[in-house]
N, C-alpha and C. Protein backbone atom coordinates (compact mmCIF):
# COMPACT_ATOMS: atom_id res chain seq x y z
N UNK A 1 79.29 161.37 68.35
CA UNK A 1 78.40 160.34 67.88
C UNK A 1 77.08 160.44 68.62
N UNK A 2 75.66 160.22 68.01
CA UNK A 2 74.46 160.07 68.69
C UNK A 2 74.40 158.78 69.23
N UNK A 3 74.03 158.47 69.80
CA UNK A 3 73.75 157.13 70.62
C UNK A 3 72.18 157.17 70.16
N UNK A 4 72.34 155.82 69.19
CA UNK A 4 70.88 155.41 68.46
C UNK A 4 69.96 154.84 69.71
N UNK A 5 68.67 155.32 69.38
CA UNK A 5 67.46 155.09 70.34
C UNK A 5 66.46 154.61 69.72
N UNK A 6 65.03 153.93 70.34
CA UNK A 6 63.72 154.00 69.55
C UNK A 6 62.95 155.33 69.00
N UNK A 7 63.64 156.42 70.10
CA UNK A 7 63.11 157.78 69.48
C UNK A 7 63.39 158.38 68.18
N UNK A 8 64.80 157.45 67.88
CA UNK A 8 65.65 158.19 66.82
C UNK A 8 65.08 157.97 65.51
N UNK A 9 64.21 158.14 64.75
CA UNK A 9 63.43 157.97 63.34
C UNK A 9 64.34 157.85 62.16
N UNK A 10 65.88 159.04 62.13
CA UNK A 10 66.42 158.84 61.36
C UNK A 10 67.68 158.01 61.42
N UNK A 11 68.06 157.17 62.47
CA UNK A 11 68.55 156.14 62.54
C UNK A 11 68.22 154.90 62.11
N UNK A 12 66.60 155.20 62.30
CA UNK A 12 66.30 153.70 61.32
C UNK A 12 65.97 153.78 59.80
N UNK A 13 65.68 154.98 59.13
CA UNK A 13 65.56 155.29 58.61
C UNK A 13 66.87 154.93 57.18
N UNK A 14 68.12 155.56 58.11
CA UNK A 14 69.15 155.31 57.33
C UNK A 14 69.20 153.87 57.10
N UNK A 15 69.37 153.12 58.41
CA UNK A 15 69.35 151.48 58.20
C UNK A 15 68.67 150.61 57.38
N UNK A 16 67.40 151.51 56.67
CA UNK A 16 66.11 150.87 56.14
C UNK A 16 67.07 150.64 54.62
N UNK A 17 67.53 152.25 54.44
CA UNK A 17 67.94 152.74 53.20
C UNK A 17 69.16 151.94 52.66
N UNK A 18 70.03 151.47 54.08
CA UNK A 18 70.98 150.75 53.66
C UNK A 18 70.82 148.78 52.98
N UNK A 19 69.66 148.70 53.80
CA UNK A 19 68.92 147.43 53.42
C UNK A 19 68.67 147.12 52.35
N UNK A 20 68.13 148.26 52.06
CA UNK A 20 67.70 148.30 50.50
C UNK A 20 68.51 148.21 49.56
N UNK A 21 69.04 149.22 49.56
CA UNK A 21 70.79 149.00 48.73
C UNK A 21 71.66 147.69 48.97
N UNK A 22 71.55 146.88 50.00
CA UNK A 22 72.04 145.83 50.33
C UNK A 22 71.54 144.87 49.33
N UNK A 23 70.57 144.53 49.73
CA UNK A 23 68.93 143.47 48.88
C UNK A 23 69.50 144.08 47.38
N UNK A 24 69.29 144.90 46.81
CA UNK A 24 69.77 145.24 45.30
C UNK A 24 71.22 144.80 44.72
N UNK A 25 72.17 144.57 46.02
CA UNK A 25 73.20 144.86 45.41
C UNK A 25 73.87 143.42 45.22
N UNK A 26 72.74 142.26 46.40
CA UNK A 26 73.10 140.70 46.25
C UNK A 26 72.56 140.19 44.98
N UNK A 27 71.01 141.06 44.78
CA UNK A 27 70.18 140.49 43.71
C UNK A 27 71.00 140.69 42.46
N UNK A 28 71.84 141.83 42.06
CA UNK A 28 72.64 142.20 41.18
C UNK A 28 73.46 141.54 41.24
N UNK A 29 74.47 141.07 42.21
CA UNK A 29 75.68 140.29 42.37
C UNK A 29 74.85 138.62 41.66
N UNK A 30 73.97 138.42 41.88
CA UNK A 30 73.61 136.81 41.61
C UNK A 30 73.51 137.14 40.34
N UNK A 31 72.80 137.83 40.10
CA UNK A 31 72.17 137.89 38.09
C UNK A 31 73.68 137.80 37.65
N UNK A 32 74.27 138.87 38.07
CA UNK A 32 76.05 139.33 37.31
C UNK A 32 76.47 137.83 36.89
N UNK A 33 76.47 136.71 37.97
CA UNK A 33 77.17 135.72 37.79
C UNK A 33 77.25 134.77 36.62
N UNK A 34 75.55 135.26 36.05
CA UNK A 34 74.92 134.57 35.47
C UNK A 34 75.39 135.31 33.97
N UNK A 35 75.16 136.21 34.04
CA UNK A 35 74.87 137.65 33.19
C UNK A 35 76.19 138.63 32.86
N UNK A 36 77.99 137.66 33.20
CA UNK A 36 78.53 138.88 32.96
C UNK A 36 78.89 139.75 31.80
N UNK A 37 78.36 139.62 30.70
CA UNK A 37 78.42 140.86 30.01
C UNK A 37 77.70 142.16 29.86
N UNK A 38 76.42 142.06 30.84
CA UNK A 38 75.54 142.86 30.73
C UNK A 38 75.89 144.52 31.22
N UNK A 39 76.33 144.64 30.40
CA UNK A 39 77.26 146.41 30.58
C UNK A 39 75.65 147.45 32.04
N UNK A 40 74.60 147.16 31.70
CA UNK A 40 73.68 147.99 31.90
C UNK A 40 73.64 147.62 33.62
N UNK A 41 73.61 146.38 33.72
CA UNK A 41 73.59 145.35 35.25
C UNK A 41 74.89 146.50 36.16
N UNK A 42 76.00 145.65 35.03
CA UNK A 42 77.44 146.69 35.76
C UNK A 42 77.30 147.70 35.89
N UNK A 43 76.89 148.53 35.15
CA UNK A 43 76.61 150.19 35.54
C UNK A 43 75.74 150.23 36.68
N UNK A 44 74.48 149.70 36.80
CA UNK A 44 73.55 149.90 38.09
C UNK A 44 74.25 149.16 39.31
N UNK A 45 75.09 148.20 39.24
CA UNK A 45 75.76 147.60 40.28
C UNK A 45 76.78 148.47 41.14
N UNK A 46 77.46 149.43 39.71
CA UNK A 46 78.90 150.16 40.49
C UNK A 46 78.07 151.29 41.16
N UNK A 47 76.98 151.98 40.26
CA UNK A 47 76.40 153.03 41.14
C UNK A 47 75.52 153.02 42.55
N UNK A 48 75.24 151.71 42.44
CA UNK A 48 74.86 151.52 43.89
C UNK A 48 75.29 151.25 44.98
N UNK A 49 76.24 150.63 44.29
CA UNK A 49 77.79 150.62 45.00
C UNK A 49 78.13 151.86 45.73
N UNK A 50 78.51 152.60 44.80
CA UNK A 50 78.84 154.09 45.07
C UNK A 50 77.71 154.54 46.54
N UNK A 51 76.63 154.90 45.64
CA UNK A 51 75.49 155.12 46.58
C UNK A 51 75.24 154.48 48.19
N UNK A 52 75.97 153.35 48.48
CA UNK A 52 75.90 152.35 49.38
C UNK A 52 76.94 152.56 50.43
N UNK A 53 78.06 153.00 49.81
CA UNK A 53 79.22 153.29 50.41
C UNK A 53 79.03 155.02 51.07
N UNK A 54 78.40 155.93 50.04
CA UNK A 54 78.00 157.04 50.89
C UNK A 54 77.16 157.22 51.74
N UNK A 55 76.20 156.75 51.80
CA UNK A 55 75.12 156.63 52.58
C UNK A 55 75.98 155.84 53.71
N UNK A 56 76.37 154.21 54.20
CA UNK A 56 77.24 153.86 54.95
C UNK A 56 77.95 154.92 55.96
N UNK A 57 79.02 155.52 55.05
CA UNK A 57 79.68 156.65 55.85
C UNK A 57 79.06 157.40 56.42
N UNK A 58 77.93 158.06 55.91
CA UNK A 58 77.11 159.31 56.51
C UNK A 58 76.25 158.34 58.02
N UNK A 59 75.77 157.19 57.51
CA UNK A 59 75.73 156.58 58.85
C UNK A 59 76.56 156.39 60.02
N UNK A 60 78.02 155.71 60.03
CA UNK A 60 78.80 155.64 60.32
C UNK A 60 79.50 157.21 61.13
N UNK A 61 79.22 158.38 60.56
CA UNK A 61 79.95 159.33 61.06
C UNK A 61 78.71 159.71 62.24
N UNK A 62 77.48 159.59 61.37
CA UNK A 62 76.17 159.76 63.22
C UNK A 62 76.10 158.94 63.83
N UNK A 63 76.17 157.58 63.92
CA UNK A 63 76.23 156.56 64.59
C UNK A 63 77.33 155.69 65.19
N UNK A 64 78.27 155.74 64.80
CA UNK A 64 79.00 154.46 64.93
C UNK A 64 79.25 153.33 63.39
N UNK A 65 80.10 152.93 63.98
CA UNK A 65 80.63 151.70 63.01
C UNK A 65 79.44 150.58 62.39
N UNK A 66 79.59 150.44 61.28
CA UNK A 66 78.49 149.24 61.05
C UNK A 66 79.20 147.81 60.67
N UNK A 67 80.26 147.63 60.47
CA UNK A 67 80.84 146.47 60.36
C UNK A 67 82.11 146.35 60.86
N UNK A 68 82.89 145.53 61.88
CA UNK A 68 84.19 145.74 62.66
C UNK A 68 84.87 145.01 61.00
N UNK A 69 86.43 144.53 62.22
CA UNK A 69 87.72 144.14 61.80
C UNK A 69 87.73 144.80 60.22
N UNK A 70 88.03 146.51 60.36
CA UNK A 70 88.74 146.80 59.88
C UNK A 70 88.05 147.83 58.50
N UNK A 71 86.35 147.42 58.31
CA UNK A 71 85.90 147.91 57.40
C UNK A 71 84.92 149.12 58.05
N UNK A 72 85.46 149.60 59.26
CA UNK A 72 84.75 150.51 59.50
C UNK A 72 85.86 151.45 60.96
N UNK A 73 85.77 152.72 60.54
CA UNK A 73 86.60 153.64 61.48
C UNK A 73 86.01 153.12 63.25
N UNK A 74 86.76 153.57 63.74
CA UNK A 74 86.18 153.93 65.39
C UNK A 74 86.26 155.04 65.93
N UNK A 75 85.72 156.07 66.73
CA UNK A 75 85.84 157.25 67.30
C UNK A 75 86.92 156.66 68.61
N UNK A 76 87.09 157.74 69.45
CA UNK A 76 87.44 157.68 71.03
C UNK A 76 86.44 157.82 71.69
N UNK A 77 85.43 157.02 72.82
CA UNK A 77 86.24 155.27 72.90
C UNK A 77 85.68 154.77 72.17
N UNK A 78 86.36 153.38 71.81
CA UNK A 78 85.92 151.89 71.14
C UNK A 78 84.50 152.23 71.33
N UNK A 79 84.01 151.80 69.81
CA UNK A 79 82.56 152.21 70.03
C UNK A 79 81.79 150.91 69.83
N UNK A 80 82.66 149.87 69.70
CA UNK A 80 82.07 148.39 69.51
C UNK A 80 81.46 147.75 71.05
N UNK A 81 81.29 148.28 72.10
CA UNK A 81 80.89 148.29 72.73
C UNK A 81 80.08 148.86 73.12
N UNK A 82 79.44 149.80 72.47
CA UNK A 82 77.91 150.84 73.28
C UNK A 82 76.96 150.31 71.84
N UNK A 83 76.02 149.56 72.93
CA UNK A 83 75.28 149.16 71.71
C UNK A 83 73.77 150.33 71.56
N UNK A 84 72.96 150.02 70.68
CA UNK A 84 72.21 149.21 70.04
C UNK A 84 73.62 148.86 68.88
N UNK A 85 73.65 147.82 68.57
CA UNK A 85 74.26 147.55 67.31
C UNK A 85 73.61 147.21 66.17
N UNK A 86 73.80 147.75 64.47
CA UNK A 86 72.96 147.58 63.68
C UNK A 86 72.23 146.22 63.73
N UNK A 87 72.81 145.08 63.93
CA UNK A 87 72.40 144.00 63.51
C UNK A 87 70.90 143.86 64.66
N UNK A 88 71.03 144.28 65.88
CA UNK A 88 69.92 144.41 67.27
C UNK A 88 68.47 145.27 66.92
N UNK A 89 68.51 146.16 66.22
CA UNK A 89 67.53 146.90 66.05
C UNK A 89 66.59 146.44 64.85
């Protein structure tokens, strides 16, 4: 694992990317509620989905875990303890 820094450009980089996909994927989740038959919504929802979950991992395998209890692996050692942690930066 890299141990994320201020030097690290593509650590935040990824985080930016995951934001983004985040922000899209609530704004989609609210419309859906409103909107569920909209076949076109669901399609851009599952693929970002998709997209969200790979990107995640590829973070996750250079960095560390981004969300505990259970939705995210750990290396040897416990890595919930060496911070920066996403939420800090």
């Amino acid at each position: 694992m890299t141990e994320a820094n201020p030097c690290d450009s593509r650590y935040y980089e990824l985080l930016e990317q995951l934001q983004v996909l985040d922000f899209a994927l609530v704004e989609l989740n609210l419309y859906l509620n409103t909107h569920p038959e909209d076949l076109k919504a669901i399609e851009q929802f599952n693929q970002l989905t998709q997209e969200r979950t790979r990107l995640a991992n590829h973070f996750q395998e250079l960095y560390g875990p981004l969300q505990n209890f259970g939705r995210a692996y750990s290396k040897c050692p416990w890595e919930w303890n060496q911070p920066p942690w996403p939420w800090q930066v």
